[in-house]
Protein backbone atom coordinates (compact mmCIF):
# COMPACT_ATOMS: atom_id res chain seq x y z
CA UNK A 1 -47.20 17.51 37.84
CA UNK A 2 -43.80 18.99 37.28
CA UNK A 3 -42.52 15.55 37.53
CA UNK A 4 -44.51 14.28 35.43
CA UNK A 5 -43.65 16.41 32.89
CA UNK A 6 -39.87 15.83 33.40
CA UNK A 7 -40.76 11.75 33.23
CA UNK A 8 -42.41 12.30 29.49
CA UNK A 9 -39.25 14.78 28.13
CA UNK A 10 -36.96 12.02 29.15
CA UNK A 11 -38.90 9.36 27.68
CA UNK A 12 -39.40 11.56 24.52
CA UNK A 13 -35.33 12.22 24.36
CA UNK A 14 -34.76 9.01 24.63
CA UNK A 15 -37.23 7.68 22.23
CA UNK A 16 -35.38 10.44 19.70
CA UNK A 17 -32.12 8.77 20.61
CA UNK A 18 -33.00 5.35 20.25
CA UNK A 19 -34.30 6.34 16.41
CA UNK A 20 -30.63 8.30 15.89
CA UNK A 21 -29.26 4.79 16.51
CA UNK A 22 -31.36 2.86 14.73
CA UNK A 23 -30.74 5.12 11.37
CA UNK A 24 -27.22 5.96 12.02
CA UNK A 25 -25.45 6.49 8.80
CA UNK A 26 -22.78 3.97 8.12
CA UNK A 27 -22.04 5.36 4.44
CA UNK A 28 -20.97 2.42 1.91
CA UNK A 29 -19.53 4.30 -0.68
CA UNK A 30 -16.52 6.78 -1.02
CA UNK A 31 -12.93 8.26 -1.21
CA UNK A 32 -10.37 7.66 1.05
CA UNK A 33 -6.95 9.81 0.57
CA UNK A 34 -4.35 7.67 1.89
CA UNK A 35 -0.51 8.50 2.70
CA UNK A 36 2.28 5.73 1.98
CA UNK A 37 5.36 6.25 4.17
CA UNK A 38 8.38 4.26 3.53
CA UNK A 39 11.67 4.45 5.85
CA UNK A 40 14.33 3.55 3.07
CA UNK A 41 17.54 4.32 5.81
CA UNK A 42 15.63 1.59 8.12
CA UNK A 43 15.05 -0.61 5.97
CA UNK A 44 18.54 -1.12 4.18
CA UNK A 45 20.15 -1.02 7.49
CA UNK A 46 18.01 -3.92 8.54
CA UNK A 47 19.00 -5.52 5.25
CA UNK A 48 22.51 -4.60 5.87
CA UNK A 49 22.58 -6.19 9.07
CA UNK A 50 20.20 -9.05 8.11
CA UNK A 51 22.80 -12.47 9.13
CA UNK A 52 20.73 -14.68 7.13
CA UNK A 53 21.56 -12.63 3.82
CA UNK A 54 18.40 -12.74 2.46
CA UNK A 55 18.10 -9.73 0.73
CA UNK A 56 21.49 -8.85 0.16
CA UNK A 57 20.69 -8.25 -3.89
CA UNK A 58 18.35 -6.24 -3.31
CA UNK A 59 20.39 -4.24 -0.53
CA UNK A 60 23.20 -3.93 -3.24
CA UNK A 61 20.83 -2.09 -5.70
CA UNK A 62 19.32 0.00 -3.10
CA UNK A 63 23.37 1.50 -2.48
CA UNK A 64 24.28 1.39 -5.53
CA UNK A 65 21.42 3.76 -5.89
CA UNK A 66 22.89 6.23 -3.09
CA UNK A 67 26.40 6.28 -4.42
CA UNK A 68 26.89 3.46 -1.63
CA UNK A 69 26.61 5.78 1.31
CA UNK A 70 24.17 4.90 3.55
CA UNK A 71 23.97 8.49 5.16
CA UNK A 72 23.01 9.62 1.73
CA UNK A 73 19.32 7.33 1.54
CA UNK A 74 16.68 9.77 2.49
CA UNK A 75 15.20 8.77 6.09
CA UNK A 76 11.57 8.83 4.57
CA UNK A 77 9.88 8.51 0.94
CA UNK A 78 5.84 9.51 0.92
CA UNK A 79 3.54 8.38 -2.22
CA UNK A 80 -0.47 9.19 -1.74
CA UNK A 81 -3.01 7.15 -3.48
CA UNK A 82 -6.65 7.11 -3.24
CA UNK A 83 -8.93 4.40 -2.17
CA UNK A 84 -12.47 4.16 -4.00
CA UNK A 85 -14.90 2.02 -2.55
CA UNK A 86 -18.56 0.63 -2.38
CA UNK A 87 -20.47 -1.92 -0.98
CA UNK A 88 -18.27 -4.61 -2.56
CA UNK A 89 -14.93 -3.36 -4.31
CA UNK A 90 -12.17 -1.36 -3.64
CA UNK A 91 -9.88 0.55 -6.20
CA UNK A 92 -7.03 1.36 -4.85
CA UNK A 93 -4.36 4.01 -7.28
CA UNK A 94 -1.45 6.51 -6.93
CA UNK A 95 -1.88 10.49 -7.05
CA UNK A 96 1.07 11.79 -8.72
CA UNK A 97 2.28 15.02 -6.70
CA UNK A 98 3.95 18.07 -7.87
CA UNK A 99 7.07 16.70 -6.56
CA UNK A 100 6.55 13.93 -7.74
CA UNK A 101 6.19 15.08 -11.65
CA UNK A 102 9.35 17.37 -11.36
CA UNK A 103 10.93 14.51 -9.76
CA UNK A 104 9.92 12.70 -13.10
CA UNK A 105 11.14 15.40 -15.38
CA UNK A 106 14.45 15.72 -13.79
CA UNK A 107 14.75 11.68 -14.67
CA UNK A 108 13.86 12.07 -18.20
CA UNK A 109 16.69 14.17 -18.56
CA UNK A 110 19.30 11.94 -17.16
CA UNK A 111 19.66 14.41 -13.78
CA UNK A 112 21.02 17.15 -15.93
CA UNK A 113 18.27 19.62 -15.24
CA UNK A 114 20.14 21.88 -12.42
CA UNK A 115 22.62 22.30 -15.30
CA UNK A 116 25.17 21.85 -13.02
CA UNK A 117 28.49 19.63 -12.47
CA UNK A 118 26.98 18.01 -9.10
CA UNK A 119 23.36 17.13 -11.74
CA UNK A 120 25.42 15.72 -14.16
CA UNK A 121 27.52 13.19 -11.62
CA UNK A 122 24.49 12.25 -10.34
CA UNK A 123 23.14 11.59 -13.94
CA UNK A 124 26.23 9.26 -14.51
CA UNK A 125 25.29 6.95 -11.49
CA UNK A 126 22.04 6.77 -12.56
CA UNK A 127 23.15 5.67 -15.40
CA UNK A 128 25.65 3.22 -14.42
CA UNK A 129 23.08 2.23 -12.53
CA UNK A 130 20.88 1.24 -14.87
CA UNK A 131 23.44 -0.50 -16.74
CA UNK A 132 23.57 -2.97 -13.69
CA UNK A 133 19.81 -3.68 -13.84
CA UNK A 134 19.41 -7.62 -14.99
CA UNK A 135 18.10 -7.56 -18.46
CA UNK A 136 14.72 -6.86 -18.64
CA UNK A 137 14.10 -5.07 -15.55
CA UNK A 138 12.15 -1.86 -15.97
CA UNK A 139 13.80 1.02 -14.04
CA UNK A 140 12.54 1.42 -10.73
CA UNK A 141 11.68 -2.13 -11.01
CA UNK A 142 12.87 -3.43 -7.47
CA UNK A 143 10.43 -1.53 -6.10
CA UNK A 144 7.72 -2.91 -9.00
CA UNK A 145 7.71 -0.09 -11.18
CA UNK A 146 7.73 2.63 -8.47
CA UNK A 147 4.33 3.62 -6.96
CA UNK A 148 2.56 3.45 -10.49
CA UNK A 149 0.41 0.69 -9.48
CA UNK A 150 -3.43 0.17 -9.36
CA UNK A 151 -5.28 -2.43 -6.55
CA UNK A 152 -8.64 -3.83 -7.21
CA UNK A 153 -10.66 -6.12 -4.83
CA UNK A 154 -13.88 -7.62 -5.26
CA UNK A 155 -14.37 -8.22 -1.64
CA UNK A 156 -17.91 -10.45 -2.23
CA UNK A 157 -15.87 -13.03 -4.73
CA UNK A 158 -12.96 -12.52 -2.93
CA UNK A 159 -10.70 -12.22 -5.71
CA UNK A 160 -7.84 -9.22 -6.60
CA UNK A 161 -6.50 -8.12 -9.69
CA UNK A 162 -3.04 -5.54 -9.42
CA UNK A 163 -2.14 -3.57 -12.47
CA UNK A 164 2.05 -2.98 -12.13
CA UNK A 165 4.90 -2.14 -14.59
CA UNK A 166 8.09 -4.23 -14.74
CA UNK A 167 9.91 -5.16 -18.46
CA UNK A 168 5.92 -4.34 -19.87
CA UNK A 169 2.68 -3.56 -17.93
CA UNK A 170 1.28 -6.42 -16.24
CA UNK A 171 -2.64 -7.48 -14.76
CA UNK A 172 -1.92 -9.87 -12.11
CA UNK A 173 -5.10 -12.11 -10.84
CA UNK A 174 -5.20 -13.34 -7.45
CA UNK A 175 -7.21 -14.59 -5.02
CA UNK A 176 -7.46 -12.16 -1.74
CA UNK A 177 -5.02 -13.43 0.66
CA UNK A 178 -6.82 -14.93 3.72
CA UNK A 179 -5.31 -13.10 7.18
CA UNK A 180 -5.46 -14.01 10.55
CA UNK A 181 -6.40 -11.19 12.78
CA UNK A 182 -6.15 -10.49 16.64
CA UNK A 183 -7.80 -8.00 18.08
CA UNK A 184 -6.95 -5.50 20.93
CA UNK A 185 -8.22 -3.14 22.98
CA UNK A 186 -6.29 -0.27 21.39
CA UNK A 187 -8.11 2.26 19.74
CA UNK A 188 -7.02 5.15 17.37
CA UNK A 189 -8.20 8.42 16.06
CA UNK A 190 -7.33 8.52 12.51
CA UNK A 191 -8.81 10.80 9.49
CA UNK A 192 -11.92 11.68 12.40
CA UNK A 193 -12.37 7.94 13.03
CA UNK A 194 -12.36 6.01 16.23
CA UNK A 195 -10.17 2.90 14.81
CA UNK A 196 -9.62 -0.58 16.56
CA UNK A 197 -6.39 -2.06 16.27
CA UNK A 198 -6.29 -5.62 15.33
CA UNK A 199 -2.80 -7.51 14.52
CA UNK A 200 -2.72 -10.07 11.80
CA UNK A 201 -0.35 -12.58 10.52
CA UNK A 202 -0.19 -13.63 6.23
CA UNK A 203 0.22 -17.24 5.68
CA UNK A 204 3.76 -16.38 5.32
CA UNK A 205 4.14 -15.25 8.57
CA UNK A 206 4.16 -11.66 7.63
CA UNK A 207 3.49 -9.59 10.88
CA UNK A 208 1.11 -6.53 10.17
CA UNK A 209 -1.05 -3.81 12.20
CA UNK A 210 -4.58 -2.91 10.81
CA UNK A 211 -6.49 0.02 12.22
CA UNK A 212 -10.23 -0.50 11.13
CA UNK A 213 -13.55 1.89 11.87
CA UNK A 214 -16.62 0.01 11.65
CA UNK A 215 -18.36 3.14 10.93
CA UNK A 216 -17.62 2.50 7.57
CA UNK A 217 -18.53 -1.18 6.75
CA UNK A 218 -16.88 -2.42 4.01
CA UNK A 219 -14.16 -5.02 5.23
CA UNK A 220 -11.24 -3.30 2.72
CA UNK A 221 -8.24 -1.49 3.15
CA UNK A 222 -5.19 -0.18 1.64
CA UNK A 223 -2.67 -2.73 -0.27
CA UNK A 224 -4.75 -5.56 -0.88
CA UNK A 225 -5.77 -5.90 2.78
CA UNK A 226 -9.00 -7.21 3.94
CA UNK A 227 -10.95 -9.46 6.29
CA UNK A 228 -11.91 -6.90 9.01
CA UNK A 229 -15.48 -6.00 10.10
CA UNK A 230 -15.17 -2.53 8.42
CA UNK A 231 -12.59 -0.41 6.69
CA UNK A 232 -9.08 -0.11 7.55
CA UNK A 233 -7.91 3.24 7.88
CA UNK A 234 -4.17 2.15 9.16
CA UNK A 235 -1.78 0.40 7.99
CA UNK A 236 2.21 -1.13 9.68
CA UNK A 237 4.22 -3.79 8.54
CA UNK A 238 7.04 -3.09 10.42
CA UNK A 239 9.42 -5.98 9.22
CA UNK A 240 8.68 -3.75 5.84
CA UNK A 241 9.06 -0.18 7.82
CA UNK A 242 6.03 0.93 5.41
CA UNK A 243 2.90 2.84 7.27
CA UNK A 244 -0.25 3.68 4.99
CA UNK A 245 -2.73 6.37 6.86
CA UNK A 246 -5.74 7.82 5.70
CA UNK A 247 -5.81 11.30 5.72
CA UNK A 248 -9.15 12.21 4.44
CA UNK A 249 -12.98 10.42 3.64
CA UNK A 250 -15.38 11.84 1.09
CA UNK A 251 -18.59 10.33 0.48
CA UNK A 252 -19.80 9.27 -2.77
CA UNK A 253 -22.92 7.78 -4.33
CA UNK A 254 -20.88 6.18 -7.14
CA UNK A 255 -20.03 2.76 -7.49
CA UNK A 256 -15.91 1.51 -7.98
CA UNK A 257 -15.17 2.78 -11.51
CA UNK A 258 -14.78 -0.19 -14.06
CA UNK A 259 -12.63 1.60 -16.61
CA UNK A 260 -9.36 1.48 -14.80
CA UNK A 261 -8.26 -1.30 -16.89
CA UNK A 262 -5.04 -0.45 -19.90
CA UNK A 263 -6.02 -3.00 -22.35
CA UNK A 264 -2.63 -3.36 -23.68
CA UNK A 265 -1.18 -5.14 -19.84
CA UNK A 266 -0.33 -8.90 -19.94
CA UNK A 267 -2.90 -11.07 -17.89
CA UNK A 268 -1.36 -13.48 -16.12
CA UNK A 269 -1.89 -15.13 -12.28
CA UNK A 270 0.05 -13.57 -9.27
CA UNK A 271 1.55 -17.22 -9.08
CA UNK A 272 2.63 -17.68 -12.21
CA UNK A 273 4.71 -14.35 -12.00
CA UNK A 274 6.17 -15.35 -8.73
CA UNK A 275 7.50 -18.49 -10.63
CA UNK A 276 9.07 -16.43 -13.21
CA UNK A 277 10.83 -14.12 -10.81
CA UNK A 278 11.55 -16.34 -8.47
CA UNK A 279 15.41 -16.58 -9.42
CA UNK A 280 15.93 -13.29 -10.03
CA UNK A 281 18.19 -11.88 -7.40
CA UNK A 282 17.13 -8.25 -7.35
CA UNK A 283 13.85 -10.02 -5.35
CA UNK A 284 15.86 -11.90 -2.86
CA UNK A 285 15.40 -15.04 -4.66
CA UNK A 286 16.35 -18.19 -2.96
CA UNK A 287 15.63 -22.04 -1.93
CA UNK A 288 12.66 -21.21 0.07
CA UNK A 289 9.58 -20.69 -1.53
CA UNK A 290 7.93 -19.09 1.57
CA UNK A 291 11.02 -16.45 2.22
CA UNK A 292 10.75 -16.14 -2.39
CA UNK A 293 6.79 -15.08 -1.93
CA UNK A 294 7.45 -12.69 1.02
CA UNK A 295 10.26 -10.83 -0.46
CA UNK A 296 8.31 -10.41 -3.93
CA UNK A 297 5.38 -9.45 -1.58
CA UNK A 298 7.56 -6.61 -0.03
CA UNK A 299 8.76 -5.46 -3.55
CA UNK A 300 5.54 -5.79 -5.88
CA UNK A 301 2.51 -5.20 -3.40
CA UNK A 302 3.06 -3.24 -0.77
């Protein structure tokens, strides 16, 4: 009897169980809080030491920046930006920080606002600096108008559209970049989330690391990036030395806000604006069209 009765609350647990599964939540819609690290001191010494040369205009700006002292380019720059999503877009755009804004306001007044002689030096290269720019050029606009830009996918047409400031404000349509993944056995906790990593090459040979959950199952991700069987949470390029990490998830029953849009940015394909920027040096322009798309890649997207 007692068996019995041991037989029918396993089968009863395990009918419970096998219902769990079967309605698992697997939530569709939501905000993602995601950190972008950049190693500036890594990356110019790469460029520094780069035989090939490629990006030796842009290297120049990036010193020229520093007061040409490597030692003096911080080891690490952080932006955040939020990630909405729902069953079939992604909007992807920067949260200015505290730091950030007084970071701003010390710009706006030519590096003066210490008050003091070492502000006002430092004002004067920034100013000579910007007197180098080519003509045209926004400031900041190596790095394509700082982090002030705004990523949209519409994962079921696969199209993109990214909203970026360089002489004026610019929409840029694209079509989503197709990526060939790998996947591994590797797996990674991040925000809460068991993540998968999967390695994936762009069709210009552009080596990155995705870290995906399929608990949430919309195949998006940070920067454009897409074609996984869920989201990504994780994001390395290291030829780039840029990381993106999610570091929190809130659930939402909205849908991707369609109001993101300033009316008063220039429409214009993401080819079409690689044409026109091509030759400009600050981008690593060149002969080869491949190494032309990958460096404006690095300096506009992600």
């Amino acid at each position: 009897m007692i068996r019995k009765i041991y037989t029918s609350l396993a089968m009863a647990c395990g009918f419970i169980c096998t219902l769990q599964a079967q309605h698992a939540y697997f939530p569709n819609k939501g905000v993602i809080s995601f950190e972008k690290e950049v190693y500036l001191r890594a990356r110019v010494r790469e460029m520094s030491n780069n035989a090939a040369g490629q990006n030796r205009g842009q290297n120049r700006g990036m010193m020229m920046r520093f007061g040409g002292n490597i030692d003096d380019i911080p080891e690490k720059n952080s932006a955040f930006f939020t990630l909405q999503f729902d069953e079939n877009e992604t909007l992807m755009r920067p949260v200015e920080t505290e730091e950030q804004t007084a970071s701003s306001a010390t710009r706006n007044t030519g590096g003066q606002a210490r008050g003091n002689a070492a502000g006002q030096a430092r004002g004067s290269r920034t100013q000579q600096n910007n007197n180098r720019r080519p003509e045209g050029m926004a400031r900041g606009g190596m790095r394509g108008g700082g982090q002030e830009k705004i990523f949209y996918q519409n994962i079921e047409e696969g199209t993109s559209l990214l909203q970026m400031e360089l002489d004026e404000k610019y929409l840029l349509q694209d079509s989503l970049q197709q990526i060939t993944w790998r996947f591994t056995d590797e797996y990674r906790d991040i925000a809460g989330y068991e993540c998968r990593r999967v390695n994936g090459a762009t069709p210009d040979s552009l080596y990155i690391i995705a870290f995906y959950t399929d608990q949430i199952p919309v195949s998006g991700g940070p920067a454009l990036v897409h074609g996984l069987p869920g989201m990504i949470l994780g994001l390395v390029i290291p030829e780039m030395h840029i990381n993106y990490w999610a570091r929190k998830i809130d659930f939402t029953v909205d849908n991707v806000s369609q109001s993101w849009k300033d009316k008063k940015a220039k429409e214009m394909g993401m080819q079409d604006l690689f044409r026109s920027l091509g030759n400009n040096r600050m981008f690593g322009g060149g002969s080869n069209p491949n190494q032309i798309k990958r460096n404006l890649l690095e300096n506009l997207i992600y």
